[in-house]
Protein backbone atom coordinates (compact mmCIF):
# COMPACT_ATOMS: atom_id res chain seq x y z
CA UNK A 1 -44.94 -1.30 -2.80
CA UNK A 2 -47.56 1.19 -3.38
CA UNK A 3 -48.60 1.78 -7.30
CA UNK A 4 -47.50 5.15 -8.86
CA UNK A 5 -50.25 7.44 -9.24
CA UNK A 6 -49.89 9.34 -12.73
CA UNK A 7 -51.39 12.46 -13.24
CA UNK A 8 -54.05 12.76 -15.96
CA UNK A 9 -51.24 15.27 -17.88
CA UNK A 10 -48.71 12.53 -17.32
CA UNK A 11 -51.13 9.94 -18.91
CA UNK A 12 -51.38 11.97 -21.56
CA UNK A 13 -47.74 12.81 -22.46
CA UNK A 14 -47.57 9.46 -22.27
CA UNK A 15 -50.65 8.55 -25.00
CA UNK A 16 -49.11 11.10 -26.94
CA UNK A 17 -45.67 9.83 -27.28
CA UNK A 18 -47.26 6.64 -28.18
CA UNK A 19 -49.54 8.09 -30.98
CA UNK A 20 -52.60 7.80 -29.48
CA UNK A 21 -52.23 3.55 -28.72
CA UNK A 22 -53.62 3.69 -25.33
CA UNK A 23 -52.58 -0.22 -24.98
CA UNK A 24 -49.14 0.63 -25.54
CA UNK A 25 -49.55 3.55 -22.68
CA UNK A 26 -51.16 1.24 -20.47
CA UNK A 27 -48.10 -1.09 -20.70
CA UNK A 28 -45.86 2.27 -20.05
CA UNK A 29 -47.17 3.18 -17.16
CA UNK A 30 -48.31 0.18 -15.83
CA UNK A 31 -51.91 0.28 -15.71
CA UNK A 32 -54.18 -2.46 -16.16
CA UNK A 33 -55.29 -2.16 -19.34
CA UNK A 34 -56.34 0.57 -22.08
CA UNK A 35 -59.75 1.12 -20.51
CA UNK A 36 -58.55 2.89 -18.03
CA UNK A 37 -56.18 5.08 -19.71
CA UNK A 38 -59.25 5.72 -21.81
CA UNK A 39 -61.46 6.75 -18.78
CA UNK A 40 -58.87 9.06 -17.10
CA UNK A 41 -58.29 10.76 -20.19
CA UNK A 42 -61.99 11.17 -20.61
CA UNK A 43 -63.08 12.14 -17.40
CA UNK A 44 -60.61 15.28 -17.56
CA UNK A 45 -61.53 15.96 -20.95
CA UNK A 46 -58.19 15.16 -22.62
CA UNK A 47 -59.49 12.33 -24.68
CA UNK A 48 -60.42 14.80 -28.04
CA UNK A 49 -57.54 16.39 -27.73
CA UNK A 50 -55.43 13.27 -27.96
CA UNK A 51 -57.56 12.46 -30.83
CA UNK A 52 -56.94 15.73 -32.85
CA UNK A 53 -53.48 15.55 -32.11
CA UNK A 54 -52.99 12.05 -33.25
CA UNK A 55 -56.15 11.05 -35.39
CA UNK A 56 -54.68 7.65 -35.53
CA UNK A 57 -57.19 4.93 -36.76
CA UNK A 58 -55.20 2.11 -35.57
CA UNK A 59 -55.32 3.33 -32.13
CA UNK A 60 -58.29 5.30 -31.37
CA UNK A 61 -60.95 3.98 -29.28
CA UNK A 62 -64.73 4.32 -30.32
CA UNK A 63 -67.21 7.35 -28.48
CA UNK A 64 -69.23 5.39 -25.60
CA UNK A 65 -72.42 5.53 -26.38
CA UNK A 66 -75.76 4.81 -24.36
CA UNK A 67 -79.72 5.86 -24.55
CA UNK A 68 -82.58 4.96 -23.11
CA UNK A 69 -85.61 5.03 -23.87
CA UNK A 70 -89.37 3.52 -22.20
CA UNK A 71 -89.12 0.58 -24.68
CA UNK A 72 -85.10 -0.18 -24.89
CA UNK A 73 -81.76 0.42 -23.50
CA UNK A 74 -78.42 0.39 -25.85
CA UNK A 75 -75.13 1.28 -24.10
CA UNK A 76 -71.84 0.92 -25.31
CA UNK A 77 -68.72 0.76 -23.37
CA UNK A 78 -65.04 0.28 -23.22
CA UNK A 79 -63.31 -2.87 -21.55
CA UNK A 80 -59.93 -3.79 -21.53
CA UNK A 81 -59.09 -5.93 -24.30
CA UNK A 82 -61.82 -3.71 -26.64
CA UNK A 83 -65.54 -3.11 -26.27
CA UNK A 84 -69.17 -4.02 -24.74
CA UNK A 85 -72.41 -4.00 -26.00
CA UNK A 86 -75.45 -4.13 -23.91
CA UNK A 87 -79.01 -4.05 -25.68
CA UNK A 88 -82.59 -4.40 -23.74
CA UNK A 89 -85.43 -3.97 -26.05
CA UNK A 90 -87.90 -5.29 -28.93
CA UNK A 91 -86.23 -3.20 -31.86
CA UNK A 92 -83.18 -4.90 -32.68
CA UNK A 93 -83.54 -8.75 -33.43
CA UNK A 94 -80.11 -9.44 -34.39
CA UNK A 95 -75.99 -9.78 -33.63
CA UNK A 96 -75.27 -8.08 -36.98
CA UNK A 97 -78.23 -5.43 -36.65
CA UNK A 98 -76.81 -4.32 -33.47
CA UNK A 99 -73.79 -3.77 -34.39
CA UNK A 100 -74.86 -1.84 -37.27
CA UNK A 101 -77.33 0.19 -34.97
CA UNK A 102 -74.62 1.18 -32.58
CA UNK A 103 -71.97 2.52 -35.50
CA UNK A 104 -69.02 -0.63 -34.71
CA UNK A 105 -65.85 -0.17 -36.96
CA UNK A 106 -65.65 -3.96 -37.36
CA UNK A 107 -62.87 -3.39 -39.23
CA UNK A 108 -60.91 -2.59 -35.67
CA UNK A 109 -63.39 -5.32 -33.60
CA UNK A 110 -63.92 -9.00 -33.71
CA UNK A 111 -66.20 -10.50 -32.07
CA UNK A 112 -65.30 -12.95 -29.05
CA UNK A 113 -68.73 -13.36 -27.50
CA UNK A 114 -72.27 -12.60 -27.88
CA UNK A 115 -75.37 -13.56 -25.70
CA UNK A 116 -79.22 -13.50 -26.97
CA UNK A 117 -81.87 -13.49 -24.02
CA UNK A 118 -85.79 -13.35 -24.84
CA UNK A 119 -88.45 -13.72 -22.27
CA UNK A 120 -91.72 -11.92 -21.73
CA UNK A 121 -93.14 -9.66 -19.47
CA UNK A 122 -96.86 -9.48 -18.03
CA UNK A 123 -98.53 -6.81 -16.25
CA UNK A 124 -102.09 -5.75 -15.65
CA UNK A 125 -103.69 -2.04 -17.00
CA UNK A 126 -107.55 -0.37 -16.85
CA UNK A 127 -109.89 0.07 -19.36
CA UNK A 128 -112.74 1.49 -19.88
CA UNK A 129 -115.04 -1.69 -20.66
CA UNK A 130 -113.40 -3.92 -18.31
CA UNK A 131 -112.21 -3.07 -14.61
CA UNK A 132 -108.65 -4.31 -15.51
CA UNK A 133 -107.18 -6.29 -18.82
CA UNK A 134 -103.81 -8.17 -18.80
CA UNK A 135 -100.87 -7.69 -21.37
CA UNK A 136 -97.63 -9.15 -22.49
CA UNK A 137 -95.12 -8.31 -24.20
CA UNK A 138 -91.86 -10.18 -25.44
CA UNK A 139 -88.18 -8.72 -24.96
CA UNK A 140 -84.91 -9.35 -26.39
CA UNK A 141 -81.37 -8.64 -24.53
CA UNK A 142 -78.06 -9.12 -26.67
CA UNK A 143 -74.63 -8.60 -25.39
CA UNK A 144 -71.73 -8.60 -27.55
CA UNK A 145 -68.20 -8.77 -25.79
CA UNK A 146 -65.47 -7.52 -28.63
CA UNK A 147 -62.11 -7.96 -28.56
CA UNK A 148 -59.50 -5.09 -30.42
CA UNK A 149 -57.88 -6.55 -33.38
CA UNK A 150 -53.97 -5.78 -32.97
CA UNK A 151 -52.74 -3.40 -34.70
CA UNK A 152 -50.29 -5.21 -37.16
CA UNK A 153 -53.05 -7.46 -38.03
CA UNK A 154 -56.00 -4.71 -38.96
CA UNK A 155 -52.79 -2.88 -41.30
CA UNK A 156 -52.58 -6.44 -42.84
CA UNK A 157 -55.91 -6.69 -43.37
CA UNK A 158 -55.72 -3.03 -44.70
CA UNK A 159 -53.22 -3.83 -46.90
CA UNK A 160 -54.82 -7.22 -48.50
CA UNK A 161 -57.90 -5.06 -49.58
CA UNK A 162 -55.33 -2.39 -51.08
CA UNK A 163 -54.05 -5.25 -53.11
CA UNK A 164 -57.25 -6.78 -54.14
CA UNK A 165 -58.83 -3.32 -55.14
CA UNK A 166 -55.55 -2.66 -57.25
CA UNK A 167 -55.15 -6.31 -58.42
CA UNK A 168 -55.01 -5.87 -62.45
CA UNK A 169 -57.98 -7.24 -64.28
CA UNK A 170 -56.79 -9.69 -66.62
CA UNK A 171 -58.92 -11.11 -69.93
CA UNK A 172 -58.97 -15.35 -70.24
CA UNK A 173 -55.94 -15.93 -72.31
CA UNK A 174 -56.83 -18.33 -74.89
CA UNK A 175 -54.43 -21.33 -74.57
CA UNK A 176 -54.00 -24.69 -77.31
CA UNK A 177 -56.42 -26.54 -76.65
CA UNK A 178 -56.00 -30.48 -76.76
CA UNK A 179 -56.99 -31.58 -80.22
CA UNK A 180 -60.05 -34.48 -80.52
CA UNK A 181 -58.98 -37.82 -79.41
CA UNK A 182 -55.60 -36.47 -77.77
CA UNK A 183 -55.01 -37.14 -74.16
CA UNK A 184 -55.56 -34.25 -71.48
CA UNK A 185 -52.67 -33.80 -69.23
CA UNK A 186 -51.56 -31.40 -66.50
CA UNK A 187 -48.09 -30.42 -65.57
CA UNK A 188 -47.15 -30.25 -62.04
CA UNK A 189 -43.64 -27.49 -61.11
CA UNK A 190 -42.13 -28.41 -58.23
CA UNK A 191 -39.50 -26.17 -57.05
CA UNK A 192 -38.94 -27.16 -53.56
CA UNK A 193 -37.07 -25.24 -50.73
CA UNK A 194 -35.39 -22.39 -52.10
CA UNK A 195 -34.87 -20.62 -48.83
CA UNK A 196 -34.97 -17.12 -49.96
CA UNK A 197 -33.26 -15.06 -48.08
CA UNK A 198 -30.41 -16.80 -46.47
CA UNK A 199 -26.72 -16.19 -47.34
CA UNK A 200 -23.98 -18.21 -47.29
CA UNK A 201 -20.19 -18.31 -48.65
CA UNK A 202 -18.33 -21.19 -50.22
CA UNK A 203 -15.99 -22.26 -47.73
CA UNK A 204 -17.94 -23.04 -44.30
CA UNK A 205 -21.06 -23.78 -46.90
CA UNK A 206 -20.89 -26.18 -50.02
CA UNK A 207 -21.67 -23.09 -52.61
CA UNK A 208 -22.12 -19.63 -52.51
CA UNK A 209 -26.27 -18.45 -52.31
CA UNK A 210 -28.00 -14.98 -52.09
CA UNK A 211 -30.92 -13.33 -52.87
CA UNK A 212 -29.82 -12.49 -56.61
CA UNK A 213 -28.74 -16.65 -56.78
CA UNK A 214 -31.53 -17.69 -56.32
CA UNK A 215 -33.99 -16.12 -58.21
CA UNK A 216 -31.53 -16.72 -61.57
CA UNK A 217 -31.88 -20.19 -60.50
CA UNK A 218 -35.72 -20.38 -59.74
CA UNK A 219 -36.28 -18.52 -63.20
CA UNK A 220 -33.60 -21.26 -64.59
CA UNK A 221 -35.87 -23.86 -62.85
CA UNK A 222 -39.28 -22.30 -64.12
CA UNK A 223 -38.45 -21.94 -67.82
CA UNK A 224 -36.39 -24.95 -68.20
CA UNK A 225 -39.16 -27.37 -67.20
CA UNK A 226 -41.65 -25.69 -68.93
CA UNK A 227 -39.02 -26.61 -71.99
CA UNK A 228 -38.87 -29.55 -72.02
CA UNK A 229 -42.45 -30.36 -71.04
CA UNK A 230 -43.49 -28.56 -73.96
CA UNK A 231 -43.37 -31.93 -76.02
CA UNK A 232 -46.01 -33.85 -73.92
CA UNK A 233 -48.43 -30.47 -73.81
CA UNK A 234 -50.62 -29.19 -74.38
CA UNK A 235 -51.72 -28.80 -70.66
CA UNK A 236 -55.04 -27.68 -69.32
CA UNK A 237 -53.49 -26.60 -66.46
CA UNK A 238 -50.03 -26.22 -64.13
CA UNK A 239 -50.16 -26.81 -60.82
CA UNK A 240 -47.55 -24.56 -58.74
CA UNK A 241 -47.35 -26.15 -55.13
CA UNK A 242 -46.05 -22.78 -53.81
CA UNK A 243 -44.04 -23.11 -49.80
CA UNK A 244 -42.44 -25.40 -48.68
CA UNK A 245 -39.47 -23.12 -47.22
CA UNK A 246 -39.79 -20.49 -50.06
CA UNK A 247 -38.27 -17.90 -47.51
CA UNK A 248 -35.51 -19.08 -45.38
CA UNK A 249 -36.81 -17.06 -41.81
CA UNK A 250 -39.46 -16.27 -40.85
CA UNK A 251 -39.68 -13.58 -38.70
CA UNK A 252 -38.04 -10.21 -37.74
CA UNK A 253 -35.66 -11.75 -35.18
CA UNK A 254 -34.39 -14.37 -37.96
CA UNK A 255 -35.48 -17.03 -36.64
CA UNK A 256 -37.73 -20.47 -37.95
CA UNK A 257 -41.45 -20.25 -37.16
CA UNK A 258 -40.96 -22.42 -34.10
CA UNK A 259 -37.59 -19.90 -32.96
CA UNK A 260 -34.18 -21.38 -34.57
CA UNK A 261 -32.01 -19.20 -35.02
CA UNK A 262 -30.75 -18.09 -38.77
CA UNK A 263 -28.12 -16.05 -38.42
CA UNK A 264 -27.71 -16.38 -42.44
CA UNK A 265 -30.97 -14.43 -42.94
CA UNK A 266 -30.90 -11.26 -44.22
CA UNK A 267 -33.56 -8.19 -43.75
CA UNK A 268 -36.50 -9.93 -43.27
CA UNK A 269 -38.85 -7.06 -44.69
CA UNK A 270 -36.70 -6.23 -47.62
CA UNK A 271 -36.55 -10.01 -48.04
CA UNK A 272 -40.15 -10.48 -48.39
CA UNK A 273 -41.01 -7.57 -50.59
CA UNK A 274 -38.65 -9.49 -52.94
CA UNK A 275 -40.47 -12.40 -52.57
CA UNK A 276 -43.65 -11.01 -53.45
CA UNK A 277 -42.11 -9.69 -57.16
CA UNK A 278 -39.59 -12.99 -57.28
CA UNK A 279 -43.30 -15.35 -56.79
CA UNK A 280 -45.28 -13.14 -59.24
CA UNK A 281 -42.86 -13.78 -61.82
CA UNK A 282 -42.53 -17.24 -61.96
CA UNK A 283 -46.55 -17.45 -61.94
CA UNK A 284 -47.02 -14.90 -65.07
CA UNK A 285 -44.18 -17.16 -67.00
CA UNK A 286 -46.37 -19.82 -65.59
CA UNK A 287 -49.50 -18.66 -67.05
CA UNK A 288 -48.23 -18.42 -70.50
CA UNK A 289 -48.37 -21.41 -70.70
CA UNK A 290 -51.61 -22.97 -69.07
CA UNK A 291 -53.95 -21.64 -66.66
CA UNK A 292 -52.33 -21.71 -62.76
CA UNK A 293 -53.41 -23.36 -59.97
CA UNK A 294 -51.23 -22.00 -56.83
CA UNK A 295 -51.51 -24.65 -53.84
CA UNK A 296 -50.14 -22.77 -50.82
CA UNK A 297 -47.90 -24.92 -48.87
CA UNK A 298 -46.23 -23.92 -45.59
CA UNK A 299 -42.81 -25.14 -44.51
CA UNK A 300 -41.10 -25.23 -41.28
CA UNK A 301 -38.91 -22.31 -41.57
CA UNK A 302 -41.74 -19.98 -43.01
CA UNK A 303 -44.82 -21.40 -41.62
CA UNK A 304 -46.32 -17.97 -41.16
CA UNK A 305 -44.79 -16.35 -43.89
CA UNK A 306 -45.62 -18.39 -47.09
CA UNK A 307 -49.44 -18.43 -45.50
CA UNK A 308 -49.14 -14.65 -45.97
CA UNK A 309 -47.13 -14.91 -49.06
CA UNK A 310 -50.36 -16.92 -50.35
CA UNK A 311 -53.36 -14.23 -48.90
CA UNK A 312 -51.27 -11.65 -50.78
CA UNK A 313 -51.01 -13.81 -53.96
CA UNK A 314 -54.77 -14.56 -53.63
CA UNK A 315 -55.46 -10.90 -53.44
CA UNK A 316 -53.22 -10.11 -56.43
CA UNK A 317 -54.37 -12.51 -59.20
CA UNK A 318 -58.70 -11.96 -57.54
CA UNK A 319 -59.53 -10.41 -60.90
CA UNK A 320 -57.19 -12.94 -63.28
CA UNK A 321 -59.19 -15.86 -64.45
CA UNK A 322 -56.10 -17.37 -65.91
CA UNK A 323 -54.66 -17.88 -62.05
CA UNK A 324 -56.07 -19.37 -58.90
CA UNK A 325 -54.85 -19.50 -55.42
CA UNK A 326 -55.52 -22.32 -52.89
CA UNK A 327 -54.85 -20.91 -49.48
CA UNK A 328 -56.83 -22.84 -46.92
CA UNK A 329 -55.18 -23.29 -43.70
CA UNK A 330 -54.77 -26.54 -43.69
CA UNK A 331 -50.99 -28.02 -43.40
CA UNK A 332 -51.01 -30.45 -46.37
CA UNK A 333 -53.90 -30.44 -49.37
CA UNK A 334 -54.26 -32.14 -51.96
CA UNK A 335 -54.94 -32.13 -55.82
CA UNK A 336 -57.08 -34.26 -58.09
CA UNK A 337 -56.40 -34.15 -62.51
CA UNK A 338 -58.43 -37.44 -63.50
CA UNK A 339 -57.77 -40.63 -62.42
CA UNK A 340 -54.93 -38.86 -60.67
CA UNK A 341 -54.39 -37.98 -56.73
CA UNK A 342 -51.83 -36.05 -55.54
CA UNK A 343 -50.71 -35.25 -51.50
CA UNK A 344 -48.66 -32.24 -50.94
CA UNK A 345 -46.77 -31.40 -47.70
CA UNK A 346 -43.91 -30.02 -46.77
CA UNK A 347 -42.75 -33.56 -44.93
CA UNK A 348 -41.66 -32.40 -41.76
CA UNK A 349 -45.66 -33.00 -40.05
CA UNK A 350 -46.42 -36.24 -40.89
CA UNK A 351 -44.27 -39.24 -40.74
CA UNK A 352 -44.29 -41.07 -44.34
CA UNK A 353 -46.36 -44.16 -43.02
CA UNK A 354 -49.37 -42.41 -41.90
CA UNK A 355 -49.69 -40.43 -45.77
CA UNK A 356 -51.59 -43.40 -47.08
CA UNK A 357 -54.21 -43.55 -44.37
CA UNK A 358 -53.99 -39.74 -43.77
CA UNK A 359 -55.17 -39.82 -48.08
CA UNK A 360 -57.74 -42.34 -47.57
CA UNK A 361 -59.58 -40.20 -44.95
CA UNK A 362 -58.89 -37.23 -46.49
CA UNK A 363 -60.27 -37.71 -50.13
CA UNK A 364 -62.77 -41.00 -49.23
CA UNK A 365 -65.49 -38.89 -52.01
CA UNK A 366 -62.60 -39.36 -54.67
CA UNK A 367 -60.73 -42.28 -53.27
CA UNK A 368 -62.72 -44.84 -55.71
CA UNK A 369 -62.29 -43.02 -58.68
CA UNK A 370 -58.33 -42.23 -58.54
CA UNK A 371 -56.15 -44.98 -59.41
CA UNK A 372 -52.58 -43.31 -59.11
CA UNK A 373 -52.51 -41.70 -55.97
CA UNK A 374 -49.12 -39.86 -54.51
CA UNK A 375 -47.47 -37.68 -52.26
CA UNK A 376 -44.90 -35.14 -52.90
CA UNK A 377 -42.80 -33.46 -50.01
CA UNK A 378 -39.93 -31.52 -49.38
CA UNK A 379 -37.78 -30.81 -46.28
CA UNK A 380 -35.03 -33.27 -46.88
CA UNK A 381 -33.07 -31.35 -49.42
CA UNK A 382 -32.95 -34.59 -51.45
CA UNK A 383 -34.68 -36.87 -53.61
CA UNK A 384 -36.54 -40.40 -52.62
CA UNK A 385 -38.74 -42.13 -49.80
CA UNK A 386 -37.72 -42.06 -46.30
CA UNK A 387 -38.09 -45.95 -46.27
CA UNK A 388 -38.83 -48.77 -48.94
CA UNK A 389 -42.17 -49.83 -47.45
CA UNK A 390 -43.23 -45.82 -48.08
CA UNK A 391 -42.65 -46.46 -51.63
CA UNK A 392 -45.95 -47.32 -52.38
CA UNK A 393 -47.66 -47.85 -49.35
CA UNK A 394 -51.27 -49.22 -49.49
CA UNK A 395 -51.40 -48.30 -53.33
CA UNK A 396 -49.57 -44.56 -52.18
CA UNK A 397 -46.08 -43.33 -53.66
CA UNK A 398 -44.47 -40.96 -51.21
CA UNK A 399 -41.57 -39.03 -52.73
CA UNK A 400 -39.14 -36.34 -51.16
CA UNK A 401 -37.72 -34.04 -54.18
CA UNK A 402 -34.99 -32.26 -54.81
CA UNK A 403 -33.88 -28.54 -53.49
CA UNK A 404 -32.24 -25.71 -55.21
CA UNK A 405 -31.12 -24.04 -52.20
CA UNK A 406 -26.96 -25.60 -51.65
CA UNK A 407 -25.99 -26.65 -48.17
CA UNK A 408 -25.00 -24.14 -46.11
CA UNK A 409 -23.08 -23.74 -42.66
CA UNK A 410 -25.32 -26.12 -40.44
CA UNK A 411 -25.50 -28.71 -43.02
CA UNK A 412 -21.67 -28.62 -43.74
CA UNK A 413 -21.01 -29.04 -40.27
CA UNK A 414 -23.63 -32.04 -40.27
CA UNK A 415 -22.31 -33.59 -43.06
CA UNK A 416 -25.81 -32.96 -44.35
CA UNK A 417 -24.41 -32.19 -48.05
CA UNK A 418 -23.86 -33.56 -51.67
CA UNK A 419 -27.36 -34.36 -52.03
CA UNK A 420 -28.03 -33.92 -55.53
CA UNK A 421 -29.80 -29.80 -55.85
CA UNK A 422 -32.09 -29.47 -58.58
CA UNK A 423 -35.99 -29.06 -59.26
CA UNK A 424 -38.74 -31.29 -60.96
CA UNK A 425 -42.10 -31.08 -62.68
CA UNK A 426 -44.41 -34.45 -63.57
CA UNK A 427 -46.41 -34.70 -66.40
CA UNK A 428 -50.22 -35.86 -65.35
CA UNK A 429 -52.58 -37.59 -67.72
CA UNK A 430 -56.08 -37.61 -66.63
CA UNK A 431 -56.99 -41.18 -67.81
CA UNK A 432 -53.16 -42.57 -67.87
CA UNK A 433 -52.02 -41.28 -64.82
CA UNK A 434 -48.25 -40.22 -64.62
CA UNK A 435 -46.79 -40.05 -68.26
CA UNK A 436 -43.21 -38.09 -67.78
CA UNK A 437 -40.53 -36.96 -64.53
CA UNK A 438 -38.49 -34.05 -66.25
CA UNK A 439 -35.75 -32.64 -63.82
CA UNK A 440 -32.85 -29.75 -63.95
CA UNK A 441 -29.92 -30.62 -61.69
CA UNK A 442 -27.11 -28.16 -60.49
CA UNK A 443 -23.76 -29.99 -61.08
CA UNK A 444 -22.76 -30.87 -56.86
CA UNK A 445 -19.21 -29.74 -56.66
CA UNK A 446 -19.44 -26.39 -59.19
CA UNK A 447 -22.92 -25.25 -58.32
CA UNK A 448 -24.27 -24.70 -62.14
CA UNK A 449 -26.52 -26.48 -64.11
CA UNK A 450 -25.50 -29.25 -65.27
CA UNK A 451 -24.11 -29.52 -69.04
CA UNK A 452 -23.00 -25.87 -68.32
């Protein structure tokens, strides 16, 4: 079959409806790529007028650009996946000073792959006290191959520095401080898997849970354990291992970050604006009491998600010395308060024998100098180890706790329920080591607290 040949007006009633994304045309029309929508367009001089009409950031491609002089050569040209840079000359020594010299919106480019050439060149000319002199000279060639950032990611990025240009500036609170010859202790809120967002009814599910549900009961959680820890305080600071399945999808099409289907999930968007004010006021309740230290940790319905969920926390609490955010990429991290080492994952990586070793390597610079060392997961919907011999495995405890979130359909139908639901926080003390386990339980066949 012979490939439809579109007209350059066709091409661009097509950019047009499209808003100027000549990627998303491309894919319309079936052309090989945005380059050369972007060259049809510009060889019939409809390119500015798609710009003026649309003036989209997000989608509009950078001038081309080339001169050339005796001593250098810069051109600049589109490709299909973004943008190329070829540079002959002496002038420019550098990646970053080229891309500066030839006016890159690296806000819309990354850069995939860049090439530095020098070599020199010799030649022969007359003079007048000599019959001929040599000369040399050195030059440098740099190509830079850039690939277009998508456009959901450069509005994320967008929206992060929104955030942390609007993120409130906060003054150091000034908290109790431990009086001379008391102990120093951190406290350590663990409110695991509250799968935000999903609904479920009594009947096929244990217990009835929505958005409004759960965030009584993650409040409940919050100010109940910072209660009762109140006796064994003051605390220099609360660590807030923040994941592990905080939203239940985690995705647009309702589905886990490796595709199961959650048909109990409700609008995902609406779902994680929620999140954003639900997280934010746990923290600041938090914070009243001790300096924060969020520890971002994903779980397997909301891999993606809670890493984002962090990044926007991070952004939010930039100017609030009283709050910090760890947000590394790595699946588990870990903490140290003292003589004190603590693992956190969501428990669905790792299998519960390999934690020990997988600490060992991990922390070998503070390995010597811990002496309680432990790991605290999630996942299972239920406290304990997954086997005796994880108990305390080569001098590590590894411990699944509790969830809030109640069984719903799947698990009913798995027979997957009447785990005891509830929440914990541990008391740290930095010479010690673990001094107190405080823990709120929901009552398994009514579904409120206990001693309600």
């Amino acid at each position: 079959m012979k490939p439809v040949k579109h007209t350059p007006q066709q091409i661009f009633d097509a950019a047009l409806s499209h808003g100027g994304n000549l990627a998303a045309t491309a894919r319309e029309l079936g052309l090989s790529g945005r380059g050369v929508v972007y060259h049809r367009l510009h060889r019939h001089g409809l390119l500015q007028e798609l710009r003026n009409l649309c003036g989209s950031p997000l989608s509009r491609p950078l001038d081309t650009r080339a001169y050339q002089s005796k001593k250098e050569k810069l051109e600049v040209r589109p490709t299909s996946s973004g943008l190329a840079i070829d540079y002959l000359g002496t002038r420019i020594t550098t990646e970053q000073e080229l891309l500066t010299d030839a006016k890159i919106d690296m806000e819309l480019y990354e850069v995939e792959r860049c090439v530095v050439n020098n070599w020199e060149v010799a030649g022969s000319k007359k003079n007048k006290d000599q019959d001929d002199s040599l000369w040399k000279t050195g030059l440098r060639q740099i190509k830079i191959t850039l690939r277009r950032k998508k456009d959901d990611r450069v509005a994320a990025e967008r929206l992060l520095q929104r955030i942390e240009e609007a993120s409130p500036v906060m003054l150091p609170i000034k908290y109790p401080k431990s009086k001379k010859g008391t102990p120093r202790r951190a406290l350590e809120i663990s409110i695991m898997d509250p799968h935000y967002g999903m609904m479920c009814f009594q009947g096929d599910s244990d217990h009835s849970w929505d958005l409004e549900k759960c965030e009584q009961l993650c409040m409940w959680s919050v100010d109940t354990l910072l209660a009762d820890a109140k006796k064994h305080g003051p605390f220099e600071e609360i660590v807030f291992p923040f994941g592990n399945d905080f939203l239940h999808h985690d995705n647009l099409e309702h589905t886990t970050t490796r595709g199961t289907n959650q048909p109990e999930g409700l609008s995902y968007l609406h779902v994680y604006e929620r999140a954003i004010q639900l997280a934010v006021t746990m923290i600041e309740r938090m914070a009243e009491v001790a300096p924060v230290k969020i520890i971002q940790v994903s779980g397997n319905h909301d891999q993606v998600t809670a890493f984002t969920l962090g990044h926007v926390l991070n952004a939010y609490y930039r100017n609030d010395p009283n709050v910090s955010v760890d947000v590394s990429p790595s699946p588990y991290k870990f903490w140290r308060f003292g003589t004190n080492l603590l693992g956190l994952d969501h428990g669905h990586h790792v299998k519960p024998p390999r934690l020990a070793a997988l600490m060992a390597h991990e922390c070998k610079d503070v390995w010597a100098d811990t002496t309680f060392r432990e790991w605290h997961l999630g996942d299972q919907h239920r406290k304990g180890s997954a086997k005796p011999i994880t108990m305390e495995e080569q001098g590590v405890s590894v411990e699944y706790l509790p969830a809030l979130t109640p069984p719903n359909a799947w698990h009913r139908l798995k027979a997957f329920n009447w785990q005891q639901r509830g929440a914990m926080a541990f008391v740290w003390d930095a010479e010690q080591g673990p001094k107190a386990r405080l823990q709120v339980n929901l009552n398994s066949y009514t579904g409120r607290p206990t001693g309600e």
